[in-house]
C-alpha atoms as a PDB file:
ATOM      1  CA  UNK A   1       0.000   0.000   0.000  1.00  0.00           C
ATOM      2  CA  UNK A   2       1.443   2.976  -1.264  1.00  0.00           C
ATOM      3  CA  UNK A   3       1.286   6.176   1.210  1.00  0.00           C
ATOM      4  CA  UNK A   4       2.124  10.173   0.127  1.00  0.00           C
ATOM      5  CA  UNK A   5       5.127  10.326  -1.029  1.00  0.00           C
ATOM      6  CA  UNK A   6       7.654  11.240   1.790  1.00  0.00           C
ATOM      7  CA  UNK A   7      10.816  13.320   1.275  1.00  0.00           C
ATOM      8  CA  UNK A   8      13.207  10.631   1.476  1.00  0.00           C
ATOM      9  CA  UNK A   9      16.130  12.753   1.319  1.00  0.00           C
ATOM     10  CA  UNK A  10      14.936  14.890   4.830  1.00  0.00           C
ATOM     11  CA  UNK A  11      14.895  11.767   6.232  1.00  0.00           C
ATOM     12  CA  UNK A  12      17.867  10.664   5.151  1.00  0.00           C
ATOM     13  CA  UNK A  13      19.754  13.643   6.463  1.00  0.00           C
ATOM     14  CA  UNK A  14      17.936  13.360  10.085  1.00  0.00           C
ATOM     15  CA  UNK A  15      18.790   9.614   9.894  1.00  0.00           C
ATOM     16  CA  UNK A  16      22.486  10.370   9.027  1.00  0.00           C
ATOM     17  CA  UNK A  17      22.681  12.828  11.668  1.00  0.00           C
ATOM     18  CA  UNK A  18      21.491  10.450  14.232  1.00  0.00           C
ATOM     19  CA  UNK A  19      24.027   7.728  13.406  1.00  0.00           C
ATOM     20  CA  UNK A  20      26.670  10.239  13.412  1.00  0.00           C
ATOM     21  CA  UNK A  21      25.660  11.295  17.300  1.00  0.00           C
ATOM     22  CA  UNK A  22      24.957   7.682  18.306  1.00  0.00           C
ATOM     23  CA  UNK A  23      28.082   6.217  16.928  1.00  0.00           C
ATOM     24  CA  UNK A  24      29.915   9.296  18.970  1.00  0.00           C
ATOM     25  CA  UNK A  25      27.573   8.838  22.194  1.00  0.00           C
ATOM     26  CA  UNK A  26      29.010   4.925  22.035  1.00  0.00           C
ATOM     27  CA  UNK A  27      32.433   6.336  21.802  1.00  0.00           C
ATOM     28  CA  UNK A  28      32.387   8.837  24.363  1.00  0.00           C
ATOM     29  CA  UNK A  29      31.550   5.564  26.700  1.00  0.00           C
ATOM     30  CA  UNK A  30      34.217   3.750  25.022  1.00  0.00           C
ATOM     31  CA  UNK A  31      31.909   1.160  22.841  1.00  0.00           C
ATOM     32  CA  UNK A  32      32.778  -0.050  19.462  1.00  0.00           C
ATOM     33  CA  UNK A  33      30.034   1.536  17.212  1.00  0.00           C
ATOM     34  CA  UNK A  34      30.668  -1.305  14.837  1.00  0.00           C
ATOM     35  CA  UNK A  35      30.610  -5.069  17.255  1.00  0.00           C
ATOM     36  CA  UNK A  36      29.956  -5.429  20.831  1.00  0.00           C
ATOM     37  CA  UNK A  37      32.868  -4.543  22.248  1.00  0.00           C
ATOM     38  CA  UNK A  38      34.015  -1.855  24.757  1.00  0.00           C
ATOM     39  CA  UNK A  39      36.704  -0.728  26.877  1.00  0.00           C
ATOM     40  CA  UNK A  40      35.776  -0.636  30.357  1.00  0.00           C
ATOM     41  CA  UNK A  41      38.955   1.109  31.666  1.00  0.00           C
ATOM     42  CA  UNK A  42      37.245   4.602  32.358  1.00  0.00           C
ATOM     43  CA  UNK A  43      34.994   2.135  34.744  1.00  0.00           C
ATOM     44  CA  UNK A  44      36.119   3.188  38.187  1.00  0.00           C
ATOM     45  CA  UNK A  45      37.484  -0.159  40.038  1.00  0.00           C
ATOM     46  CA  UNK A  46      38.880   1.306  42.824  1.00  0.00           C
ATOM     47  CA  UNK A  47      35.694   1.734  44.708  1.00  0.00           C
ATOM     48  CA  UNK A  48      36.212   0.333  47.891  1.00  0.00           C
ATOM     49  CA  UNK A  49      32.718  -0.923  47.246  1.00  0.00           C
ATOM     50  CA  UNK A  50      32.094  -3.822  45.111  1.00  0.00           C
ATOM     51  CA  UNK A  51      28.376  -3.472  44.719  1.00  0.00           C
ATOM     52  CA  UNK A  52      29.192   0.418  42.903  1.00  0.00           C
ATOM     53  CA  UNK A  53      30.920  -0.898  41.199  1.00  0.00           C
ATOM     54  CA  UNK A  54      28.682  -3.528  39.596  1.00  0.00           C
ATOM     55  CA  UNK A  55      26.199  -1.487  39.915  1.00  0.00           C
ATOM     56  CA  UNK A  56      27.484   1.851  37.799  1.00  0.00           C
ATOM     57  CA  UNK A  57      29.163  -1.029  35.213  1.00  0.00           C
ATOM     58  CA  UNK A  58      25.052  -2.913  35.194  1.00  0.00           C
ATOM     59  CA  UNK A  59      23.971   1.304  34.629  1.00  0.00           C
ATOM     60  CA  UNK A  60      26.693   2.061  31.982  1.00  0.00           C
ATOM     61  CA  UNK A  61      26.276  -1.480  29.812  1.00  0.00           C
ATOM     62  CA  UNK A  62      22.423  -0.694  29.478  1.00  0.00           C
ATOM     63  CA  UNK A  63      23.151   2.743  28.469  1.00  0.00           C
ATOM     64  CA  UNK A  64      25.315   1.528  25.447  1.00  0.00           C
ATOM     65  CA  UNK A  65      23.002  -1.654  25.219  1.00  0.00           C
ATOM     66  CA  UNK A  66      20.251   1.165  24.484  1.00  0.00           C
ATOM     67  CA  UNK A  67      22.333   3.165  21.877  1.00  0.00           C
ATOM     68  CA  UNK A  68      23.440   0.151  20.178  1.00  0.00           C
ATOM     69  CA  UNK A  69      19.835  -0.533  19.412  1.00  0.00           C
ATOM     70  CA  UNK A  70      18.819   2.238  18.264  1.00  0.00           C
ATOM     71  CA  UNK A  71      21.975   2.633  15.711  1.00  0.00           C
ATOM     72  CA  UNK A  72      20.997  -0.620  14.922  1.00  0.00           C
ATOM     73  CA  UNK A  73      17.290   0.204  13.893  1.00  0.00           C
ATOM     74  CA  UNK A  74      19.258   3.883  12.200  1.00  0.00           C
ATOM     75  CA  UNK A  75      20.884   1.332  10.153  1.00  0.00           C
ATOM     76  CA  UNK A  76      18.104  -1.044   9.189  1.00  0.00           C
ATOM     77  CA  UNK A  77      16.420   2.606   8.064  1.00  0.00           C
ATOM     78  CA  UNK A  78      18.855   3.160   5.996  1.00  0.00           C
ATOM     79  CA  UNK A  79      18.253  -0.546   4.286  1.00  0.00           C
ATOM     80  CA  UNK A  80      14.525   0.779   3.940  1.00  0.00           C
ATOM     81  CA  UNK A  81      15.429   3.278   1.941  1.00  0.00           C
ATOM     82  CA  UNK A  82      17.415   1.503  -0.357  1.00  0.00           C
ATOM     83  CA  UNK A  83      15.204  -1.136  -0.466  1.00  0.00           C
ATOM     84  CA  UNK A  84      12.392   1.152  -1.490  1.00  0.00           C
ATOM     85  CA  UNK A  85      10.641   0.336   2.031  1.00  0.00           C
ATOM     86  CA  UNK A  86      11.064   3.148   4.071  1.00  0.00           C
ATOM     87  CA  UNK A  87       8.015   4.640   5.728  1.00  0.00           C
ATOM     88  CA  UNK A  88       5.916   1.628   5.220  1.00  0.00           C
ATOM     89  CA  UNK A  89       5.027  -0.345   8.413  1.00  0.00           C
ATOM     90  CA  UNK A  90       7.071  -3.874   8.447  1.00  0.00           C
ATOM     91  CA  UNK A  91       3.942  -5.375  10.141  1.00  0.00           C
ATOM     92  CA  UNK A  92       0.737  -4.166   8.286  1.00  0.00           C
ATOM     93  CA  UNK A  93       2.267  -2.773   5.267  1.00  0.00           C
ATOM     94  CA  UNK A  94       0.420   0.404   5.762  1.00  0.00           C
ATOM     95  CA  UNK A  95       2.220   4.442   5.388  1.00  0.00           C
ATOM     96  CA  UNK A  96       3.902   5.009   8.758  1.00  0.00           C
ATOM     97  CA  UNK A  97       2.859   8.561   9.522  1.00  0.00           C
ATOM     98  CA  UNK A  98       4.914  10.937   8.605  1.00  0.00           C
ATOM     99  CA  UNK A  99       4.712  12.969  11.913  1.00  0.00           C
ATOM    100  CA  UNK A 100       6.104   9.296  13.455  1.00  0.00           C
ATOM    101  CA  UNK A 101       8.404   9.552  11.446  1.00  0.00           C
ATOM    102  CA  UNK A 102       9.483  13.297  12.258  1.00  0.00           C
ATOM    103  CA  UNK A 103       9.815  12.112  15.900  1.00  0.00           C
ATOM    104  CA  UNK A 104      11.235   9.048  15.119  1.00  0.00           C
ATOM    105  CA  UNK A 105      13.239   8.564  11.523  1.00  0.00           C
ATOM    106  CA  UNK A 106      14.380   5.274  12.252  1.00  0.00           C
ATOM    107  CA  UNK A 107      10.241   3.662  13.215  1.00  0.00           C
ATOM    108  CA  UNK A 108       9.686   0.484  11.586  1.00  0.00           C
ATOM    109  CA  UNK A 109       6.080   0.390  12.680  1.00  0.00           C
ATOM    110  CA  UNK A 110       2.842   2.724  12.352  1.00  0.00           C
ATOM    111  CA  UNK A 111       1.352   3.720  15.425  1.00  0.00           C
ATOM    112  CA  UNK A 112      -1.715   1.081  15.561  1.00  0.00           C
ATOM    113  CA  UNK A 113       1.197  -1.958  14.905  1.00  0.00           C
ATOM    114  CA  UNK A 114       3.886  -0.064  17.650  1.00  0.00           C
ATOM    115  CA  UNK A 115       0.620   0.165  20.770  1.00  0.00           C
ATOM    116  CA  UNK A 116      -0.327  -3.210  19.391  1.00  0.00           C
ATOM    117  CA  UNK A 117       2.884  -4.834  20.133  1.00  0.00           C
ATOM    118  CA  UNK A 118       3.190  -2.651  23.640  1.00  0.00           C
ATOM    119  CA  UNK A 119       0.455  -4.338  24.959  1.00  0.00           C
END
């Protein structure tokens, strides 16, 4: 199902400028943009206590666990547009709105598909 036609190349540019700050949010914390790896050396381990520790390493690996994701769904936008996909809901097949889409460049779903799966 074929929607209004978007502006691909708006989206494009919001899209590129997300991966651009992701990719330097995941190096500021020392994370490989590209594979799961990270250096963990700016991780304080000379708190006397153990449980900190753990506990601000637990906080820091969901924080790049999070930005990994969504460079990861930047990515797979980016695939949409080549594909000739982008904009259209993976799940239905219907126009994602463009004002989703504004908020969110890299949404795979429309808004009725996205609450669906939330509940």
């Amino acid at each position: 199902m074929k929607g209004p036609e978007l502006n691909i190349d708006r989206f494009r540019s919001s899209l590129e400028e997300l991966r651009d700050d992701l990719r330097a949010q995941l190096a500021s914390r020392g994370a490989n943009a590209d594979d799961d790896t990270m250096d963990e050396s700016g991780l304080d381990t000379q708190f006397a206590d153990a449980a900190q520790t753990a506990a601000e390493r637990d906080k820091e690996l969901r924080v790049v666990e999070k930005l990994r994701d969504q460079l990861t769904a930047v990515n797979r936008a980016f695939e949409r547009i080549a594909e000739g996909t982008y904009g259209t809901c993976e799940r239905c097949g219907k126009p994602i709105e463009e004002a989703r889409l504004e908020a969110l460049p890299y949404a795979s779903l429309c808004m009725d598909c996205k609450q669906k799966s939330a509940g």
